[in-house]
Every structure is written in structure tokens, then in C-alpha cells.
PDB file of N, CA and C in Angstrom:
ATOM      1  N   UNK A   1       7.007  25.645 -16.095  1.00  0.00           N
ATOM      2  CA  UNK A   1       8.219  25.107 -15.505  1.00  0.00           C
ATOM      3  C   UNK A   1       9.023  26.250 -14.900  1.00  0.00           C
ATOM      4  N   UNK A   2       9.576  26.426 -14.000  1.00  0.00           N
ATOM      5  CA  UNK A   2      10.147  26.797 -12.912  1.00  0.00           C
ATOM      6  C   UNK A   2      11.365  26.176 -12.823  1.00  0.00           C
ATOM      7  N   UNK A   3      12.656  27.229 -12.070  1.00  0.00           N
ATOM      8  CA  UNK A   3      13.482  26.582 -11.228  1.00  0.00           C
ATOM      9  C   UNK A   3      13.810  26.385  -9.902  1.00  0.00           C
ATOM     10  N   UNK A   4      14.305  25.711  -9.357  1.00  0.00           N
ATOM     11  CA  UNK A   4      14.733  25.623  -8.161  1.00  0.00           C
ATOM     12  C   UNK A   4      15.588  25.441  -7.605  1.00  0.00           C
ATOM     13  N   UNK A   5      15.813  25.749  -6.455  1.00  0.00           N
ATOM     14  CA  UNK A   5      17.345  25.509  -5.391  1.00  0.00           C
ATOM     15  C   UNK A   5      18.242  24.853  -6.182  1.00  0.00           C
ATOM     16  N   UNK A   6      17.797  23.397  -6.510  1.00  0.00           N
ATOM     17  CA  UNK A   6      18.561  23.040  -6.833  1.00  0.00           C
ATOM     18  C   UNK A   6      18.758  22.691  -8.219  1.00  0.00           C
ATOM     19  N   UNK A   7      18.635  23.867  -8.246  1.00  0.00           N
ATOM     20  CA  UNK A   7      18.750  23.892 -10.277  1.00  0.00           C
ATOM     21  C   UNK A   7      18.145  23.032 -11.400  1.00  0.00           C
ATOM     22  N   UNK A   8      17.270  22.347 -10.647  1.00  0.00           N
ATOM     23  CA  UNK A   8      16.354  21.447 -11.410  1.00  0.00           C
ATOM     24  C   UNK A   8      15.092  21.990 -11.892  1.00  0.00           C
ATOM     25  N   UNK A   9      14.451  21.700 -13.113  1.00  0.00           N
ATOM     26  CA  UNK A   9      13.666  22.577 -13.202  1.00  0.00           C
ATOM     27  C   UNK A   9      12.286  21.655 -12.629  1.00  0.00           C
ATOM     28  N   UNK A  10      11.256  22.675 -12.692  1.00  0.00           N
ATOM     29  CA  UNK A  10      10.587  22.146 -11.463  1.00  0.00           C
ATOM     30  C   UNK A  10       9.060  22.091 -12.422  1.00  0.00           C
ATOM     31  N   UNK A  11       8.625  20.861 -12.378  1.00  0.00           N
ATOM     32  CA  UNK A  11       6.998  20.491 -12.821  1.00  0.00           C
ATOM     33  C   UNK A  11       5.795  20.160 -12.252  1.00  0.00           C
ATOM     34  N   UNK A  12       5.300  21.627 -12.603  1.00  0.00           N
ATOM     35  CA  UNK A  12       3.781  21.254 -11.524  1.00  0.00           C
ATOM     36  C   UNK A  12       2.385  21.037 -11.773  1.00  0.00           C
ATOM     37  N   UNK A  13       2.339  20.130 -13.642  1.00  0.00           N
ATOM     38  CA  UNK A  13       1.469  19.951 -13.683  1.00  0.00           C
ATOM     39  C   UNK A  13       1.855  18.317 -14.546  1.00  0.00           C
ATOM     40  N   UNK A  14       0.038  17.832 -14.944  1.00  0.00           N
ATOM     41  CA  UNK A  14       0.295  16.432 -15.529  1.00  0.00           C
ATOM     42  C   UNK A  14       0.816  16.640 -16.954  1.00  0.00           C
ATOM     43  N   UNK A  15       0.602  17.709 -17.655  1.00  0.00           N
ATOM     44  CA  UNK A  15       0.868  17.774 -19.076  1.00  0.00           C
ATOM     45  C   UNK A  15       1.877  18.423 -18.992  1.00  0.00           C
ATOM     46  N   UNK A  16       2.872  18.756 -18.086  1.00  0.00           N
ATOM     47  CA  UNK A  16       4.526  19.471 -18.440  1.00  0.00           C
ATOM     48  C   UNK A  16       4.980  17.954 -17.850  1.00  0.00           C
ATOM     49  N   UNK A  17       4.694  16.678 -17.369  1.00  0.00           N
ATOM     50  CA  UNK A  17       4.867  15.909 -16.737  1.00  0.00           C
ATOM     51  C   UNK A  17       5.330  15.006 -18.270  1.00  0.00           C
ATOM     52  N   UNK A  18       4.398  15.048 -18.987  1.00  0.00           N
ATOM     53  CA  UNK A  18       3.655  14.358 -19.775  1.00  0.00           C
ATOM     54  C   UNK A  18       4.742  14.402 -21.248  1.00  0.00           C
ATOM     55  N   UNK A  19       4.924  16.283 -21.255  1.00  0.00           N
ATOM     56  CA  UNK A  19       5.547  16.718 -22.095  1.00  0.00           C
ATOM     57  C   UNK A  19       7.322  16.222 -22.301  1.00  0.00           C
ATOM     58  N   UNK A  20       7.435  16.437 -20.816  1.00  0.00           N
ATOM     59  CA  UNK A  20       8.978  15.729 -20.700  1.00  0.00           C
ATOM     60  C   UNK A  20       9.416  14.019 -21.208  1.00  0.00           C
ATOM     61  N   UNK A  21       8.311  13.481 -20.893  1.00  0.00           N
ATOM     62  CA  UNK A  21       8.118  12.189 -20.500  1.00  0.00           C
ATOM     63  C   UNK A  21       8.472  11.385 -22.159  1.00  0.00           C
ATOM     64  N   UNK A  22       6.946  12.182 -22.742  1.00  0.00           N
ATOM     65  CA  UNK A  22       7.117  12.173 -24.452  1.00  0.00           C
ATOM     66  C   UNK A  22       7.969  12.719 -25.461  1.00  0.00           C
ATOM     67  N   UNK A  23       8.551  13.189 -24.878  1.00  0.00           N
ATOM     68  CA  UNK A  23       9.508  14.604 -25.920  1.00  0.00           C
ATOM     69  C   UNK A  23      10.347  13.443 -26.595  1.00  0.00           C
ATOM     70  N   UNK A  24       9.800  13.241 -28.526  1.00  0.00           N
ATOM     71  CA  UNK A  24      10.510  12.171 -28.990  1.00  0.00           C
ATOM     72  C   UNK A  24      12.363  12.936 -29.536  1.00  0.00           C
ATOM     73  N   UNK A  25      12.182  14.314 -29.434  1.00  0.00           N
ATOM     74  CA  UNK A  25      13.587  14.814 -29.278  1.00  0.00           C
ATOM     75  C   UNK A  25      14.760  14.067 -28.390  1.00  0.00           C
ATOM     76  N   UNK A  26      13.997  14.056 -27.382  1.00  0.00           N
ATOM     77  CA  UNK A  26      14.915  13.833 -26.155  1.00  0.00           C
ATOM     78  C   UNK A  26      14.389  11.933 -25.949  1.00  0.00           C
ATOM     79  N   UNK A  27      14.265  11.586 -26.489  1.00  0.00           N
ATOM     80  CA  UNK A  27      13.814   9.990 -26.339  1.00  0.00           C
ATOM     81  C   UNK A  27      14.656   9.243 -24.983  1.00  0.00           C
ATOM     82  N   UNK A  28      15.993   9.421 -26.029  1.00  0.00           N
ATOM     83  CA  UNK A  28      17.253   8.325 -25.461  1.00  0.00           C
ATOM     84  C   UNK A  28      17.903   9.081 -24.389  1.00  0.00           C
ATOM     85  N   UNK A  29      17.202  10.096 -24.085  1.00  0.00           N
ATOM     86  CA  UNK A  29      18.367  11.033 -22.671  1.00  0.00           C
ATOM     87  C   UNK A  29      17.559  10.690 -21.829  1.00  0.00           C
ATOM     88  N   UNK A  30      18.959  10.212 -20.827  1.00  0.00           N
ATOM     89  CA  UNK A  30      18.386   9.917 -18.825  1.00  0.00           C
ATOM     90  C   UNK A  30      17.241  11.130 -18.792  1.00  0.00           C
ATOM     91  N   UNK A  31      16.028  11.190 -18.037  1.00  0.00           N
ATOM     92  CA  UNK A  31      15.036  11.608 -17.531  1.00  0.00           C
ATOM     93  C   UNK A  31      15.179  12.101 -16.304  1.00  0.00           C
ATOM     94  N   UNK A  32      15.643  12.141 -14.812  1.00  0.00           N
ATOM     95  CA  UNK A  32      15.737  12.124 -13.485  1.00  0.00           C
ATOM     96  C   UNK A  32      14.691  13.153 -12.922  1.00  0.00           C
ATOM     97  N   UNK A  33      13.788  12.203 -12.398  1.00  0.00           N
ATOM     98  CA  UNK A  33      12.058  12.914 -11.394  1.00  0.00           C
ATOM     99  C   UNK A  33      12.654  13.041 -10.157  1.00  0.00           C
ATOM    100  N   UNK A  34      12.177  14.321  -9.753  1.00  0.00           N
ATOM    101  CA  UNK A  34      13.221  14.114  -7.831  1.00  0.00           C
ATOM    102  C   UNK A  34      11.970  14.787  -7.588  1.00  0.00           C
ATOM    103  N   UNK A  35      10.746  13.755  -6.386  1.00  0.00           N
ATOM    104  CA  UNK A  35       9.772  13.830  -6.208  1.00  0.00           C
ATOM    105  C   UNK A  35       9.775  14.316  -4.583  1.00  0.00           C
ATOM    106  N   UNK A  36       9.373  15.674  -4.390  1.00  0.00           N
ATOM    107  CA  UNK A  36       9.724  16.434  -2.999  1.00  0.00           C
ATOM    108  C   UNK A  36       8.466  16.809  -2.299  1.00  0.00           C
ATOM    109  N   UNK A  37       8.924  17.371  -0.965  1.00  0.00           N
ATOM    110  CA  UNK A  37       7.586  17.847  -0.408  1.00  0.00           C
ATOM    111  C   UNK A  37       7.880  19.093   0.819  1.00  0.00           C
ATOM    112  N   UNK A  38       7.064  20.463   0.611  1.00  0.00           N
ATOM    113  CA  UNK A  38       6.829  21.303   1.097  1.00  0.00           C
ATOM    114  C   UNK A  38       8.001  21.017   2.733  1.00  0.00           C
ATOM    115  N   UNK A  39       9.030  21.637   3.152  1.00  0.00           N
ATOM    116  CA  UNK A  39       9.794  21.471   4.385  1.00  0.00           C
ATOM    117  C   UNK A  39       9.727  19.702   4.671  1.00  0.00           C
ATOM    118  N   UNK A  40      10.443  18.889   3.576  1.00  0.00           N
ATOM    119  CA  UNK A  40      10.737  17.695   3.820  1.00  0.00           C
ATOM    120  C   UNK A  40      12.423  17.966   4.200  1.00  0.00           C
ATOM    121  N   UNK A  41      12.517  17.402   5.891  1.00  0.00           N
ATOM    122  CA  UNK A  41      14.006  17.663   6.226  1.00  0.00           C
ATOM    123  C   UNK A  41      15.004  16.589   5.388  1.00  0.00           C
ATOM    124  N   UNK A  42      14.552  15.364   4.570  1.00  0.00           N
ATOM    125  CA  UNK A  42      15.650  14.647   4.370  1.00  0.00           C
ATOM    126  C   UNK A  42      16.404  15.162   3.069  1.00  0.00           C
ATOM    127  N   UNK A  43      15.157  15.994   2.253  1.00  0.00           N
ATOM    128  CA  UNK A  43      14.882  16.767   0.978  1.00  0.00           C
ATOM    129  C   UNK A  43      16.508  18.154   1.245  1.00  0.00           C
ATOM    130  N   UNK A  44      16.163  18.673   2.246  1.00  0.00           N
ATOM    131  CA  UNK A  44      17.301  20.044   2.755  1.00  0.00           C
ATOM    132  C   UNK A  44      18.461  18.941   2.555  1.00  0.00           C
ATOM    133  N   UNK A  45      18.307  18.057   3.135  1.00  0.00           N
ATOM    134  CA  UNK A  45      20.010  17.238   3.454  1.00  0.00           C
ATOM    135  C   UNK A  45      20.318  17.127   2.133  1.00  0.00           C
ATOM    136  N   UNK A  46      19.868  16.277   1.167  1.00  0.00           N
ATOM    137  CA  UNK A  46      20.381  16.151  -0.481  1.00  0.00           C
ATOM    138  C   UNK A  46      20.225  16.974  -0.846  1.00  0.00           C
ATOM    139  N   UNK A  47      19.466  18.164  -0.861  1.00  0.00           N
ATOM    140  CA  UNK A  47      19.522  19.302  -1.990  1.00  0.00           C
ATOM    141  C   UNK A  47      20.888  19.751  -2.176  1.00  0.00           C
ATOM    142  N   UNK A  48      22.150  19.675  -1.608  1.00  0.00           N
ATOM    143  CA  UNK A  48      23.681  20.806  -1.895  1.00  0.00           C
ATOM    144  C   UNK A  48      24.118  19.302  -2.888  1.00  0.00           C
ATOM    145  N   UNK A  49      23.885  18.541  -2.227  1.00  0.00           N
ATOM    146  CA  UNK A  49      24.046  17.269  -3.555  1.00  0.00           C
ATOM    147  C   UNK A  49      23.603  16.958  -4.570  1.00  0.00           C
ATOM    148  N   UNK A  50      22.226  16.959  -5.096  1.00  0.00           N
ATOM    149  CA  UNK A  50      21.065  17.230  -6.100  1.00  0.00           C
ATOM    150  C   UNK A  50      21.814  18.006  -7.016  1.00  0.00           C
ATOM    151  N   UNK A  51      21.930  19.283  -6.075  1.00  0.00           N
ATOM    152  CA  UNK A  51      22.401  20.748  -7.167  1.00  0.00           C
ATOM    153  C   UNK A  51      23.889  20.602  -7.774  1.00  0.00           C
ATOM    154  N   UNK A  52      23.970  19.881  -7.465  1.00  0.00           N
ATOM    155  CA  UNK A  52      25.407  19.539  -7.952  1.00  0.00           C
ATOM    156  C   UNK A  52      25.395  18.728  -9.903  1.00  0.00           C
ATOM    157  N   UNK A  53      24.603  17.851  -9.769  1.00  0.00           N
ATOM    158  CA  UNK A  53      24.568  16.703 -10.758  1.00  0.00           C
ATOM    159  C   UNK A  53      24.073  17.509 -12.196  1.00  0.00           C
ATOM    160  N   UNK A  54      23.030  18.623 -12.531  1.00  0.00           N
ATOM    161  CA  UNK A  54      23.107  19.168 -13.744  1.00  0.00           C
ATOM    162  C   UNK A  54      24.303  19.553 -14.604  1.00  0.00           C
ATOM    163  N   UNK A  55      24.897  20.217 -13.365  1.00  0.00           N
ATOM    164  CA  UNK A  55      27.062  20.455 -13.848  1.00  0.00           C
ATOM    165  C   UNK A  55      27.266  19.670 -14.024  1.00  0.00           C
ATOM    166  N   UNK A  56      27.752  18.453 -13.528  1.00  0.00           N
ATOM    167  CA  UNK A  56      28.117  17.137 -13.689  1.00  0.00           C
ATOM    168  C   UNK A  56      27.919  16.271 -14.983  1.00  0.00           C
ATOM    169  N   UNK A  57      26.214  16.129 -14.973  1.00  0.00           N
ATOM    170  CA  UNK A  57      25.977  15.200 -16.082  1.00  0.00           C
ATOM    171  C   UNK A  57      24.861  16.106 -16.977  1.00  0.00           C
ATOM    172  N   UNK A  58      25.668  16.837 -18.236  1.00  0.00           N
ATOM    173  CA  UNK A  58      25.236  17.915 -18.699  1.00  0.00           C
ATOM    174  C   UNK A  58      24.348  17.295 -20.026  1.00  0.00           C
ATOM    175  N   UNK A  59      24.509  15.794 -20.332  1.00  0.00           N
ATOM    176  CA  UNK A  59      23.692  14.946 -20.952  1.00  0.00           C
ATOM    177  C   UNK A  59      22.780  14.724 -20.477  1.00  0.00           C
ATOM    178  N   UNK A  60      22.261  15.056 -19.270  1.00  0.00           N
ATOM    179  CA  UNK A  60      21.205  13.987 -18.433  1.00  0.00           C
ATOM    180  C   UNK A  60      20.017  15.147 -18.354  1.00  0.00           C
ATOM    181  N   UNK A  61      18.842  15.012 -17.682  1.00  0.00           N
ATOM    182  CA  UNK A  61      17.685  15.975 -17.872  1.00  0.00           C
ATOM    183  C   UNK A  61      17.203  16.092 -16.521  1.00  0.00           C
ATOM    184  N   UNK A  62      17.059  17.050 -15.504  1.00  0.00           N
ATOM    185  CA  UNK A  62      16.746  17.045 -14.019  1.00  0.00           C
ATOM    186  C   UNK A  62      15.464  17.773 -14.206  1.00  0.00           C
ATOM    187  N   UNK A  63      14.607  17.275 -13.220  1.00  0.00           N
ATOM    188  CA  UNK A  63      13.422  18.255 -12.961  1.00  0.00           C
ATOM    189  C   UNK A  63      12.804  17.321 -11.709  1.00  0.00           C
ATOM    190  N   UNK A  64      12.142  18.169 -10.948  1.00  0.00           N
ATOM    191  CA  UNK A  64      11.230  18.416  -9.431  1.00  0.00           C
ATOM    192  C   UNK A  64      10.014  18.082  -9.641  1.00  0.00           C
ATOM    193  N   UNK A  65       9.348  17.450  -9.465  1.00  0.00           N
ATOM    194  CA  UNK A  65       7.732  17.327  -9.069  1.00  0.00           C
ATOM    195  C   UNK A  65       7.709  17.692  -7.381  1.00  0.00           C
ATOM    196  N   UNK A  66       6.670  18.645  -7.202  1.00  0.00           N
ATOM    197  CA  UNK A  66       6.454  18.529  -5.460  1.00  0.00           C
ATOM    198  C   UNK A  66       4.909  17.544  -5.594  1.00  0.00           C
ATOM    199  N   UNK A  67       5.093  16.730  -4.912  1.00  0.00           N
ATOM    200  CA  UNK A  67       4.177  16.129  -4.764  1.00  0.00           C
ATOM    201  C   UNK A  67       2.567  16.827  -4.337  1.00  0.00           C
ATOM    202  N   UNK A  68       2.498  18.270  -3.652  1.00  0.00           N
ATOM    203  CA  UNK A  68       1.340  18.886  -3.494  1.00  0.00           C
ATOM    204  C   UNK A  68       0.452  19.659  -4.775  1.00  0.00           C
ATOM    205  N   UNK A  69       1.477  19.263  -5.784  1.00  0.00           N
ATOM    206  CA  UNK A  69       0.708  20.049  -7.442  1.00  0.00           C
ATOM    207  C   UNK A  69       0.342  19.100  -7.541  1.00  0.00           C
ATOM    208  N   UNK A  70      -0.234  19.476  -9.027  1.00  0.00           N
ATOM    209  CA  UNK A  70      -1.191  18.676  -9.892  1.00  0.00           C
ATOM    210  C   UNK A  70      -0.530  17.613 -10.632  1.00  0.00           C
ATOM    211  N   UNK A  71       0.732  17.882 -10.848  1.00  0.00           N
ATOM    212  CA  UNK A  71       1.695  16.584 -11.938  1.00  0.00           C
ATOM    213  C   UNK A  71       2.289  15.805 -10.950  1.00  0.00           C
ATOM    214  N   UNK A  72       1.723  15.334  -9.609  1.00  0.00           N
ATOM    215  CA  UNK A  72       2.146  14.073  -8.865  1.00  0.00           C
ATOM    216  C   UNK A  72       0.774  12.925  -9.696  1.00  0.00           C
ATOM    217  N   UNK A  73      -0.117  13.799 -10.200  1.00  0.00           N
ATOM    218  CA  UNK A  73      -1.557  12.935 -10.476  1.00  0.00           C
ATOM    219  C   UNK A  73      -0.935  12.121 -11.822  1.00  0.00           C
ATOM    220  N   UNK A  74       0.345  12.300 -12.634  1.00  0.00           N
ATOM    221  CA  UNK A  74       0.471  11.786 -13.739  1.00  0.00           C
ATOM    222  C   UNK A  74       0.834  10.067 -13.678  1.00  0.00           C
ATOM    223  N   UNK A  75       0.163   9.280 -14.159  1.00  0.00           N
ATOM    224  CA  UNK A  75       0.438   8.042 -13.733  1.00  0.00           C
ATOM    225  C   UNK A  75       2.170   7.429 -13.997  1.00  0.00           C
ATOM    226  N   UNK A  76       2.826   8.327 -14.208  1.00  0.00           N
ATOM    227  CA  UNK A  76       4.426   7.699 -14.345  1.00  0.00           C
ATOM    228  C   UNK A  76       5.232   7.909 -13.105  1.00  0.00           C
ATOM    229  N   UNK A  77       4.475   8.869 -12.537  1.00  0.00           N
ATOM    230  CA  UNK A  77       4.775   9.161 -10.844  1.00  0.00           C
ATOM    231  C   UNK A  77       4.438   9.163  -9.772  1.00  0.00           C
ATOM    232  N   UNK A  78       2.602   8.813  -9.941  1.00  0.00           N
ATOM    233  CA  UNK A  78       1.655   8.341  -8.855  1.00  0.00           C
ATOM    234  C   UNK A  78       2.240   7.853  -7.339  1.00  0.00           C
ATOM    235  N   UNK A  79       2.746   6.875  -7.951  1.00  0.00           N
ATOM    236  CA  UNK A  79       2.674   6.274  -6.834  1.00  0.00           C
ATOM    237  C   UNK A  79       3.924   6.388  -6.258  1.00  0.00           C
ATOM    238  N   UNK A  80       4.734   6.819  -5.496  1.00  0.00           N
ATOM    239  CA  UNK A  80       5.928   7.253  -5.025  1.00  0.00           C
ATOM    240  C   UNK A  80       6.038   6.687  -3.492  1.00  0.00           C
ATOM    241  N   UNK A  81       5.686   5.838  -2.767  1.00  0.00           N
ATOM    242  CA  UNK A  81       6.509   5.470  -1.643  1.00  0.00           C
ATOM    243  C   UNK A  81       6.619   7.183  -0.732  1.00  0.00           C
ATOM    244  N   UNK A  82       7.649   7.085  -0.626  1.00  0.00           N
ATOM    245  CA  UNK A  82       8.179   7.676   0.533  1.00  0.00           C
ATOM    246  C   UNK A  82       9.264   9.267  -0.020  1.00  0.00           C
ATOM    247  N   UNK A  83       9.261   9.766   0.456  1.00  0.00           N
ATOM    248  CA  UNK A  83       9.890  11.317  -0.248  1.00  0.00           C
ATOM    249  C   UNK A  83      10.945  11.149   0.959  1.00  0.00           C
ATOM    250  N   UNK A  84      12.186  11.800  -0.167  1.00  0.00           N
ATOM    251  CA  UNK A  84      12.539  11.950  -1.207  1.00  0.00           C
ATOM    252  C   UNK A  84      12.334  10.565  -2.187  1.00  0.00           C
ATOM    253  N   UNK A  85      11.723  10.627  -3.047  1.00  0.00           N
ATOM    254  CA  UNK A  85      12.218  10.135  -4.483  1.00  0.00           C
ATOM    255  C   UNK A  85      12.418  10.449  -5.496  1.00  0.00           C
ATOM    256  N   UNK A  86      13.567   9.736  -6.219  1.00  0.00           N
ATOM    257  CA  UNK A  86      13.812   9.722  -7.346  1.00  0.00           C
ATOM    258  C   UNK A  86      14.078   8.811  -8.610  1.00  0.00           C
ATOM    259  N   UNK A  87      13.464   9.207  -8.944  1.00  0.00           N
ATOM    260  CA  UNK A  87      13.101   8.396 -10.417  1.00  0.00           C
ATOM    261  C   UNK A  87      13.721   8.597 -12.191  1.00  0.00           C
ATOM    262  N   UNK A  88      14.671   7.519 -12.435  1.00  0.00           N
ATOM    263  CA  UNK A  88      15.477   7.513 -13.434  1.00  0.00           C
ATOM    264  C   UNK A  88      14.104   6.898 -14.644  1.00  0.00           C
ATOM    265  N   UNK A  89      13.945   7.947 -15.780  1.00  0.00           N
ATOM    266  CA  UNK A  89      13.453   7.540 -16.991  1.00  0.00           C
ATOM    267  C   UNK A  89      13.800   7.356 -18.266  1.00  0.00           C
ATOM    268  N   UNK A  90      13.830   6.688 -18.856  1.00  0.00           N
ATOM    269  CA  UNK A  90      14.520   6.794 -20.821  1.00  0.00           C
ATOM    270  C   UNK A  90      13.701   5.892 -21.243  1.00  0.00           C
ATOM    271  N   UNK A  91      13.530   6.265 -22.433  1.00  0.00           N
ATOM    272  CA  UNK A  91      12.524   5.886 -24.042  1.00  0.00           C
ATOM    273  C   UNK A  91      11.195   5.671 -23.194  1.00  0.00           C
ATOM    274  N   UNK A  92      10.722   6.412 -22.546  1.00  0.00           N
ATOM    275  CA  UNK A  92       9.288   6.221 -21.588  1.00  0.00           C
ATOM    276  C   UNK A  92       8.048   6.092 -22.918  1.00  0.00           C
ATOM    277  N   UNK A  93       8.362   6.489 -23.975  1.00  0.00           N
ATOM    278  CA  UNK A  93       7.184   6.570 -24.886  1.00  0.00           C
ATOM    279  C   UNK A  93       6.912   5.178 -25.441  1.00  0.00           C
ATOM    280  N   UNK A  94       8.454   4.243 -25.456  1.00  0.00           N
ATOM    281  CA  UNK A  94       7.902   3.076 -25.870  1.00  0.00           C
ATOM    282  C   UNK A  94       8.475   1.494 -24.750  1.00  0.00           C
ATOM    283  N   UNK A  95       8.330   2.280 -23.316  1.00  0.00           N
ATOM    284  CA  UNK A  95       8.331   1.586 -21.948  1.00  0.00           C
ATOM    285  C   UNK A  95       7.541   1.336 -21.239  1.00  0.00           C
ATOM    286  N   UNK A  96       7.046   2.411 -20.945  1.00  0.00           N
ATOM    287  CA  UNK A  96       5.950   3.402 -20.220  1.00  0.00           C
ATOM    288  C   UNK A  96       6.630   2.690 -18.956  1.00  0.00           C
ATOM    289  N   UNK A  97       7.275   2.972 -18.378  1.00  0.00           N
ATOM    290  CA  UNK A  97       7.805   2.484 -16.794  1.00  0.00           C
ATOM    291  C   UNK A  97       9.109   3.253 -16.660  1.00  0.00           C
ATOM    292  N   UNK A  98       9.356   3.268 -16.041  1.00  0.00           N
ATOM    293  CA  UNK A  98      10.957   3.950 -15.009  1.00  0.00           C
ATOM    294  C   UNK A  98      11.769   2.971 -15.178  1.00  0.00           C
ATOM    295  N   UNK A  99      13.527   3.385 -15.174  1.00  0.00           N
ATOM    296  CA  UNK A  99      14.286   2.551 -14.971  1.00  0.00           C
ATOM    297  C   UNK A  99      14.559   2.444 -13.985  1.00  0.00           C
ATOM    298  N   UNK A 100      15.220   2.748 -13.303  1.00  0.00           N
ATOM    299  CA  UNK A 100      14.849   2.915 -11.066  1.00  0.00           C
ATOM    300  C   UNK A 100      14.669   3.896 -10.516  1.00  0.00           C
ATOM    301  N   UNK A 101      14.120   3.334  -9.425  1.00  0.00           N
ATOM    302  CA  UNK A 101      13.730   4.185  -8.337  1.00  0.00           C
ATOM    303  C   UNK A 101      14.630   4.559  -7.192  1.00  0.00           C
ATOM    304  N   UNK A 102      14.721   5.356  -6.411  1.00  0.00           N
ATOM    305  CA  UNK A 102      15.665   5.673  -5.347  1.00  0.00           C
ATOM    306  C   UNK A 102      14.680   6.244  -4.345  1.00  0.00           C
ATOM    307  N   UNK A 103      14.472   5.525  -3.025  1.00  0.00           N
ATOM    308  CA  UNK A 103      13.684   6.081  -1.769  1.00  0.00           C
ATOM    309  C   UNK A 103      15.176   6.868  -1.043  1.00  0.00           C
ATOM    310  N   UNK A 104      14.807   8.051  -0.001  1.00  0.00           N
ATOM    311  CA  UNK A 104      15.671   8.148   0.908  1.00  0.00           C
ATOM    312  C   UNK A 104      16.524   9.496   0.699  1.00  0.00           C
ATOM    313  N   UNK A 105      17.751   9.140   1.368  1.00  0.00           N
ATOM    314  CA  UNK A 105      18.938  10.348   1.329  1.00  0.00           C
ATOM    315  C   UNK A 105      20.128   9.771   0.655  1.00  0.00           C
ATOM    316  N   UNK A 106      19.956   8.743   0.362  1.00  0.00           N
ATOM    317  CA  UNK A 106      21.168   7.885  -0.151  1.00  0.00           C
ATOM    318  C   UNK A 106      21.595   8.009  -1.826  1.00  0.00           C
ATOM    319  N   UNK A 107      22.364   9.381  -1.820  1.00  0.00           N
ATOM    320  CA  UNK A 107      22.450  10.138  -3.216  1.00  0.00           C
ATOM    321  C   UNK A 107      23.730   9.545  -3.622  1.00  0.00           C
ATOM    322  N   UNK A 108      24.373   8.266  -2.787  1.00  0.00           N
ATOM    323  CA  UNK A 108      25.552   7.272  -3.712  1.00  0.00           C
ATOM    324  C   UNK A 108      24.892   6.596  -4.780  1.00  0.00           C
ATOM    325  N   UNK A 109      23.665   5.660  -4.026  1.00  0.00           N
ATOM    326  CA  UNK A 109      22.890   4.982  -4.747  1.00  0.00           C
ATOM    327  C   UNK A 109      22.373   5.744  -6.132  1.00  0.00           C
ATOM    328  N   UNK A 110      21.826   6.491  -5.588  1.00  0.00           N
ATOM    329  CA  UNK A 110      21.217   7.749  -6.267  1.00  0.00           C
ATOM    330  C   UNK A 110      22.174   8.046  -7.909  1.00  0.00           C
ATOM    331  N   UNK A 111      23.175   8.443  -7.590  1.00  0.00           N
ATOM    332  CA  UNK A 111      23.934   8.931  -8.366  1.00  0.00           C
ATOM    333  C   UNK A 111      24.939   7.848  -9.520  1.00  0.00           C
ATOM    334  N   UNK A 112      24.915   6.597  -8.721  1.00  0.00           N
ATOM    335  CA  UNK A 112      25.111   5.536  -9.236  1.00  0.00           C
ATOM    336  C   UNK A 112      24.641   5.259 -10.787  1.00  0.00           C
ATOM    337  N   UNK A 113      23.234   5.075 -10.438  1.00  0.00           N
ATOM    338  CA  UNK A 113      21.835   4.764 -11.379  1.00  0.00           C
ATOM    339  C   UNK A 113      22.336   5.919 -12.290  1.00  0.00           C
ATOM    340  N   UNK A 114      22.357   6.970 -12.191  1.00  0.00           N
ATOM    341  CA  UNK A 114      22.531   7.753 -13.338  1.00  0.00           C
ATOM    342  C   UNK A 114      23.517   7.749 -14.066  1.00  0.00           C
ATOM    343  N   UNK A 115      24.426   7.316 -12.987  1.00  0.00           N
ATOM    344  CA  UNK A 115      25.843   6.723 -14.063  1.00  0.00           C
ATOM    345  C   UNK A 115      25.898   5.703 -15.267  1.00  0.00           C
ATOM    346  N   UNK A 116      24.887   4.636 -14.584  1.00  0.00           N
ATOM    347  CA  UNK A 116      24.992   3.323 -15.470  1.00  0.00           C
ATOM    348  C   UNK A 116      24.006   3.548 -16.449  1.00  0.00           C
ATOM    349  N   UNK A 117      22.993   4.651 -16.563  1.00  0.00           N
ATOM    350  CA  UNK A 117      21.910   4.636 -17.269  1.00  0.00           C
ATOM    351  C   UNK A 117      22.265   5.777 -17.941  1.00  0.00           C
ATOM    352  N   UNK A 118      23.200   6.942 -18.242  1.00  0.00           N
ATOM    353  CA  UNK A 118      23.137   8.040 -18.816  1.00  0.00           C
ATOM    354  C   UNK A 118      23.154   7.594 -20.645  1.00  0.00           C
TER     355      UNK A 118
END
């Protein structure tokens, strides 16, 4: 695990994917997947916004998948639509699914979801 720009830490394989996902420590804490890609321009536009939300919501858990590693292959994130996404998770060990999804640049929406789900 790695960080990045935007202060999220960043996962580039299926078993740090896996690790977050399961961590029965962290069960009941928001999850947030922000699923990116190598010079995605809509990705530059939200990142000064992104980097913002770890300060913010110091309960909540941020981390990056780039979709060109190996932990896009983890089936809780497979399948992703369209980049940017992001993906709100909690109690994934006894869900196994996401609570929502967010396509786009639209970090109201975005930021919303993490409100009602923290």
C-alpha cells in the first residue's frame, strides 16, 4: 500500500484488496474504493476534492485501486462501469456487496453517500 495525491492510500493488489475488505477490526467503518486510471482527465478534476475528505471524515477509510494493477481482478470491484468510480463499503464480510456506487465527477453525490453511511 502506497499513497497518493490524494492522500488515499492506494491498493494494487487482490489480497491488500481483500485485506481491507475483511479486516474484522474495522468491520463497521465506511470503506470508500476510488477506482482510477493512468491520466484519466475527469480523475485530475476531483482529485483537490477527493483529497480533501480523509481531513474531513477521520472515521471513514479511503483508498485507490488503479484499475491497470492486479486488485481491479478482486471480485468486490471487477466490474466498475466507467472511471472515476467510487465505491462505498461496510460489514463486506457478512454482505459481500457495496453500499453505493458513484460513476463520474459528481463528488456532491459522492460525498453525500458518505455522509449517510459513515
Amino acid at each position: 500500500m502506497s499513497s497518493t495525491l490524494t492522500n488515499w492510500t492506494r491498493l494494487t493488489t487482490q489480497l491488500a484488496v481483500d485485506a481491507v475488505l475483511f479486516d474484522s477490526d474495522t468491520e463497521d467503518v465506511l470503506k470508500v474504493f476510488c477506482l482510477t486510471e493512468i491520466n484519466c482527465v475527469p480523475q485530475a478534476v476531483i482529485a483537490p476534492t477527493l483529497s480533501s475528505w480523509p481531513a474531513s471524515y477521520s472515521n471513514v477509510r479511503f483508498y485507490e485501486i488503479p484499475v491497470e494493477s492486479d486488485a481491479i481482478n478482486n471480485e468486490a470491484v471487477a466490474m466498475y462501469g466507467m472511471i472515476p468510480n467510487v465505491r462505498l463499503f461496510k460489514n463486506y464480510g457478512v454482505q459481500y456487496d457495496y453500499v453505493k456506487s458513484y460513476y463520474g465527477t459528481n463528488t456532491t453525490n459522492m460525498e453525500n453517500g458518505i455522509i449517510a453511511n459513515r
